[in-house]
PDB file of N, CA and C in Angstrom:
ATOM      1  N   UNK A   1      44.599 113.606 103.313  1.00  0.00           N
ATOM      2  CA  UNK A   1      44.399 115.036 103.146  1.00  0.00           C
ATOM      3  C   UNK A   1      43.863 115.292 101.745  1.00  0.00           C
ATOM      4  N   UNK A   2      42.769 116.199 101.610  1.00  0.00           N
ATOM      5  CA  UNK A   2      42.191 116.174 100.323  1.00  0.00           C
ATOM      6  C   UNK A   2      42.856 117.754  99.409  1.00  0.00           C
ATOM      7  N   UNK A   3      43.230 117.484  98.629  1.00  0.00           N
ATOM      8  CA  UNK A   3      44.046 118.946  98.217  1.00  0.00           C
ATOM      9  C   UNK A   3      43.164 118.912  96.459  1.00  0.00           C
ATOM     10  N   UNK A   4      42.611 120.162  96.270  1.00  0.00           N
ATOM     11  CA  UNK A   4      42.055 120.540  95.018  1.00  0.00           C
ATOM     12  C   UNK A   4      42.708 121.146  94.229  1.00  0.00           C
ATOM     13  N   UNK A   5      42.392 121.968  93.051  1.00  0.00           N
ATOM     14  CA  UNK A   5      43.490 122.241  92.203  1.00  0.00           C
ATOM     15  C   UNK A   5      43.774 124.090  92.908  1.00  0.00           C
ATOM     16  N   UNK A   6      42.875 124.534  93.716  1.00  0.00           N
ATOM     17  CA  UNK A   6      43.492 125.557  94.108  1.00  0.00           C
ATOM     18  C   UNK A   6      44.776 125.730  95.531  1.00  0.00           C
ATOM     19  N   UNK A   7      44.569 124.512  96.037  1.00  0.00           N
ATOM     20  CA  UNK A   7      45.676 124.761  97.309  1.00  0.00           C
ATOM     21  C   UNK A   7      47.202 123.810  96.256  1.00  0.00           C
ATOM     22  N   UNK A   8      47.043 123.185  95.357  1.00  0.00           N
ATOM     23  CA  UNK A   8      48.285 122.907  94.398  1.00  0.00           C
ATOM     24  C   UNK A   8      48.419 123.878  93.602  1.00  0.00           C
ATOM     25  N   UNK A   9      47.598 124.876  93.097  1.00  0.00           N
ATOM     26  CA  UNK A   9      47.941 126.418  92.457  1.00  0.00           C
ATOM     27  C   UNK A   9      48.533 126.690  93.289  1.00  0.00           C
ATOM     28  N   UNK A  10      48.202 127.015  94.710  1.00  0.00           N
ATOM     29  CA  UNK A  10      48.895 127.958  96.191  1.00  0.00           C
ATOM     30  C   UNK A  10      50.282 127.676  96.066  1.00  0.00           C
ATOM     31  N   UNK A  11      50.239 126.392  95.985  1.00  0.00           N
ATOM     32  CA  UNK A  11      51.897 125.877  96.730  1.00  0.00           C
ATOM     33  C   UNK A  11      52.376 125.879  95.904  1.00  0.00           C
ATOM     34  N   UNK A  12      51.940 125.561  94.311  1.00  0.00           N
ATOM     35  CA  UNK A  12      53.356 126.047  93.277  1.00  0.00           C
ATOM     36  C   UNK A  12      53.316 127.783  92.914  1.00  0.00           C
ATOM     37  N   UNK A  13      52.162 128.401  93.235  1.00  0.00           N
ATOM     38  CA  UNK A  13      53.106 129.960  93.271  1.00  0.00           C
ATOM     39  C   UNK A  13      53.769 130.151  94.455  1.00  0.00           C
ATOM     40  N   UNK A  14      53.849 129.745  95.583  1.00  0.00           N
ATOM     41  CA  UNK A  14      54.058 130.113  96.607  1.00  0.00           C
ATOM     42  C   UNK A  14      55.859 129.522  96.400  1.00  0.00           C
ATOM     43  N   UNK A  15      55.731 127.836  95.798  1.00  0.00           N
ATOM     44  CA  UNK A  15      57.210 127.377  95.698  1.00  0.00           C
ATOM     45  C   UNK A  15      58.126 128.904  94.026  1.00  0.00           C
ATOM     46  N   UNK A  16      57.193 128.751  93.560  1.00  0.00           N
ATOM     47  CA  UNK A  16      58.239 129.662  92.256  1.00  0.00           C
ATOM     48  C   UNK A  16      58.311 131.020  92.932  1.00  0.00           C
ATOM     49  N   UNK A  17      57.568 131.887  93.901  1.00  0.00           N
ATOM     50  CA  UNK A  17      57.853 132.650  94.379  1.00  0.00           C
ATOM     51  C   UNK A  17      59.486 132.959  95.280  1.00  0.00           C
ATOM     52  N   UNK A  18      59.059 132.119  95.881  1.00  0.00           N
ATOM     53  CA  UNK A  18      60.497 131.609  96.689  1.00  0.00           C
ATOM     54  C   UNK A  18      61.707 131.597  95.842  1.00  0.00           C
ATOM     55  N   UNK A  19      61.674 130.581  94.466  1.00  0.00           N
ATOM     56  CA  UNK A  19      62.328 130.294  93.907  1.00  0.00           C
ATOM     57  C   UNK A  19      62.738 131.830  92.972  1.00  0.00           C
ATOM     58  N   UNK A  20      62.031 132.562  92.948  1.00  0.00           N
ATOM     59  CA  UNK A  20      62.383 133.695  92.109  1.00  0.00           C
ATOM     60  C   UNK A  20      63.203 134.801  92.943  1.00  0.00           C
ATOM     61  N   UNK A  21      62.654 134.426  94.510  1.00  0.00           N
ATOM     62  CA  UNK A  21      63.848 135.438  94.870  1.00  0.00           C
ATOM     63  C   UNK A  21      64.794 135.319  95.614  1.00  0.00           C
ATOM     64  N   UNK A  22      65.002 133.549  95.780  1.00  0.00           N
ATOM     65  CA  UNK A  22      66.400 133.078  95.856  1.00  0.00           C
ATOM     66  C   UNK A  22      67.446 133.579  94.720  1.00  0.00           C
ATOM     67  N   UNK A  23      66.806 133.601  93.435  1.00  0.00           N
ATOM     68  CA  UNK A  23      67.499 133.403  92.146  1.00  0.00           C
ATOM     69  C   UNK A  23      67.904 135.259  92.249  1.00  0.00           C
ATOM     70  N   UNK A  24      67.143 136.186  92.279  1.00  0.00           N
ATOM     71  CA  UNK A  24      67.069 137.466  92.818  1.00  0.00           C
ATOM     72  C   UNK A  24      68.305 137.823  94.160  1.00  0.00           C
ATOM     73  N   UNK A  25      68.320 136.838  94.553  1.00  0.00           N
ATOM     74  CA  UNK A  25      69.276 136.870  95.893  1.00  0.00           C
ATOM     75  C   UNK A  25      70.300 136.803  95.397  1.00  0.00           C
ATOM     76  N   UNK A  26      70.796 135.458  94.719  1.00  0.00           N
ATOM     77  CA  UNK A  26      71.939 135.158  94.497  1.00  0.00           C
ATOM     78  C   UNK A  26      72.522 136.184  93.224  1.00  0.00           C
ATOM     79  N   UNK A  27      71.722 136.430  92.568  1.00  0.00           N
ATOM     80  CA  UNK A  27      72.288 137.453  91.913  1.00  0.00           C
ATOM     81  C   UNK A  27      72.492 138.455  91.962  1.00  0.00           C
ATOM     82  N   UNK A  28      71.809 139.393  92.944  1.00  0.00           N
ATOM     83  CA  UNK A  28      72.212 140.640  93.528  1.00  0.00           C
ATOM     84  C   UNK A  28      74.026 140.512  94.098  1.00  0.00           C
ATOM     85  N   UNK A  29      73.776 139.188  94.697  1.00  0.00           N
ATOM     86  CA  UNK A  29      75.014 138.749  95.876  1.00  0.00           C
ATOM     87  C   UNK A  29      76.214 138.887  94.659  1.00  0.00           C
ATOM     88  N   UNK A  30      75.425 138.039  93.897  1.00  0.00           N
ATOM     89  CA  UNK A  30      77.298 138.004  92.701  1.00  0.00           C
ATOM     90  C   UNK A  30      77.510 139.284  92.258  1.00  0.00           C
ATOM     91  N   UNK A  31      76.734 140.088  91.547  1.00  0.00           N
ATOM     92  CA  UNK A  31      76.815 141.288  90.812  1.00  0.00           C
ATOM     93  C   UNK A  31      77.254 141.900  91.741  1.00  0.00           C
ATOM     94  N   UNK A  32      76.880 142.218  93.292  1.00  0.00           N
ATOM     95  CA  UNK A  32      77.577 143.180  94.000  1.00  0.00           C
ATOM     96  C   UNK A  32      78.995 142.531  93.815  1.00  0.00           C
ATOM     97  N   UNK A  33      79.364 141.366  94.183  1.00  0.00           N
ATOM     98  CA  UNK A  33      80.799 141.140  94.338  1.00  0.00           C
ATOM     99  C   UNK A  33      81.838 141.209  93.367  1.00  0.00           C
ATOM    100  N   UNK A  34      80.907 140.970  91.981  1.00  0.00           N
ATOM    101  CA  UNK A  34      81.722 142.005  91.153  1.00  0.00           C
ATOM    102  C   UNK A  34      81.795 142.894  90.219  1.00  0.00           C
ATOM    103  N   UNK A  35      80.947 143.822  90.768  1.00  0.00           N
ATOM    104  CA  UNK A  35      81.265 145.652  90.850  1.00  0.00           C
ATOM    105  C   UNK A  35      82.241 145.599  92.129  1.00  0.00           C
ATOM    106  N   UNK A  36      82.535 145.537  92.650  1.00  0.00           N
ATOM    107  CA  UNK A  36      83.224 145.741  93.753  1.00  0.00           C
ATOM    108  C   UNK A  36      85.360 145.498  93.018  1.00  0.00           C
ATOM    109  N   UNK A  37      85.072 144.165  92.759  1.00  0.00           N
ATOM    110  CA  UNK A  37      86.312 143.566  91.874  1.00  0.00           C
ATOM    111  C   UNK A  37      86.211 145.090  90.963  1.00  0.00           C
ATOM    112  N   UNK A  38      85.172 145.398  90.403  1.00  0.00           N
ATOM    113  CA  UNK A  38      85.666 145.972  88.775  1.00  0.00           C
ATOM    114  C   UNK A  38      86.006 147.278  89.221  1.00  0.00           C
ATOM    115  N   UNK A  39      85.355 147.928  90.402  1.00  0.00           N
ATOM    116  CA  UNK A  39      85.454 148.891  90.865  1.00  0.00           C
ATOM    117  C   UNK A  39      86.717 149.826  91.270  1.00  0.00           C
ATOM    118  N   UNK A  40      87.483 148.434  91.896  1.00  0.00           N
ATOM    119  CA  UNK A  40      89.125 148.287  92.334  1.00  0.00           C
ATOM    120  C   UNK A  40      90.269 148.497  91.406  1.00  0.00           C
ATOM    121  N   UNK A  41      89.488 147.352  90.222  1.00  0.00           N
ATOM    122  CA  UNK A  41      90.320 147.313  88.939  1.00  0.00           C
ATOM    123  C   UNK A  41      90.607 148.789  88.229  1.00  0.00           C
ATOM    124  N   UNK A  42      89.140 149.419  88.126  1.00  0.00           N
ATOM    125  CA  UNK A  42      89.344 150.654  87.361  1.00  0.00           C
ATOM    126  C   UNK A  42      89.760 152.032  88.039  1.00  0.00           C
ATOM    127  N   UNK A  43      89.349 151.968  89.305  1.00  0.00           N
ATOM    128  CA  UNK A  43      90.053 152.594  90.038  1.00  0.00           C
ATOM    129  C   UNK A  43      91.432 152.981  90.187  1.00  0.00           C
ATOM    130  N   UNK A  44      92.377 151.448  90.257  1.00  0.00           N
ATOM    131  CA  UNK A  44      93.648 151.669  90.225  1.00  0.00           C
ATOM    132  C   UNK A  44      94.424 152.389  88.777  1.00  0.00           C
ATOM    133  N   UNK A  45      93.904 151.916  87.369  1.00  0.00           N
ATOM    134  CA  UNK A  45      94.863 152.194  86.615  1.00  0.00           C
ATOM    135  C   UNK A  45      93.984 153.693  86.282  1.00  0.00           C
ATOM    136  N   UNK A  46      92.980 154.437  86.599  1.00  0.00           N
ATOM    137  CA  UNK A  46      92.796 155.506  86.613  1.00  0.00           C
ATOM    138  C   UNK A  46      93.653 156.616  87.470  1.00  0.00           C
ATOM    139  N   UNK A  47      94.066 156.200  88.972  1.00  0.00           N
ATOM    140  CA  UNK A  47      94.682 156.765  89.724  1.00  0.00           C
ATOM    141  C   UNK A  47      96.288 156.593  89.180  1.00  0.00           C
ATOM    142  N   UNK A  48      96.423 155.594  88.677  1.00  0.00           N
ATOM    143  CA  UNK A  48      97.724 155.556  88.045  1.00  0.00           C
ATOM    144  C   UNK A  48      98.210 156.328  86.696  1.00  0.00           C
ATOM    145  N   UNK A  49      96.953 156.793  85.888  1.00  0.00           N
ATOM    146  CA  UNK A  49      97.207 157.224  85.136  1.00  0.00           C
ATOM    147  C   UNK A  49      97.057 158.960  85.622  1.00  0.00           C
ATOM    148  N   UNK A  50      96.206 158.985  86.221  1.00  0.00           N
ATOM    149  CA  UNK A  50      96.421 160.382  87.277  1.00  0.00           C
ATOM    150  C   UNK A  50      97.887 161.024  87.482  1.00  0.00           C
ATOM    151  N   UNK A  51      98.448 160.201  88.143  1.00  0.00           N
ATOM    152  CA  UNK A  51     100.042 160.126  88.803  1.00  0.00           C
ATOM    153  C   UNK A  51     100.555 160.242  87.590  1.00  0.00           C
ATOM    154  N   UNK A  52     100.621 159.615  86.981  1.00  0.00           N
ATOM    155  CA  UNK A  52     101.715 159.806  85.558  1.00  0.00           C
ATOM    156  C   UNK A  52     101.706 160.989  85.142  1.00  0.00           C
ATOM    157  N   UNK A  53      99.997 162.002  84.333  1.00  0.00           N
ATOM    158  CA  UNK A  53     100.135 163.067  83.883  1.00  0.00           C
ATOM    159  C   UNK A  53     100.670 164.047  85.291  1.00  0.00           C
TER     160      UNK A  53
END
C-alpha cells in the first residue's frame, strides 16, 4: 500500500482528534462526578446550618 505524507497527515489528525475527545470525555465524566460529591457536601452543612438559626 503506498501512503504519502498526506493520508499519514489524515490519520494522525484523525488519531489526535479522537484522542482529544476521549480526554474531553473522561473529563467531563470526572468533573461531573465531582460536582455532584461537592454538591451533597455543601448542601448538607448549609441546610444544617439553616436548622440551627
Amino acid at each position: 500500500m503506498y501512503t504519502d505524507a498526506v493520508v499519514i497527515a489524515g490519520i494522525v489528525t484523525v488519531l489526535l482528534m479522537v484522542g482529544f475527545f476521549v480526554g474531553v470525555g473522561i473529563f467531563v465524566f470526572k468533573d461531573s462526578k465531582h460536582q455532584l460529591g461537592d454538591h451533597g457536601r455543601h448542601s448538607e452543612p448549609s441546610a444544617q446550618n439553616g436548622h440551627k438559626h
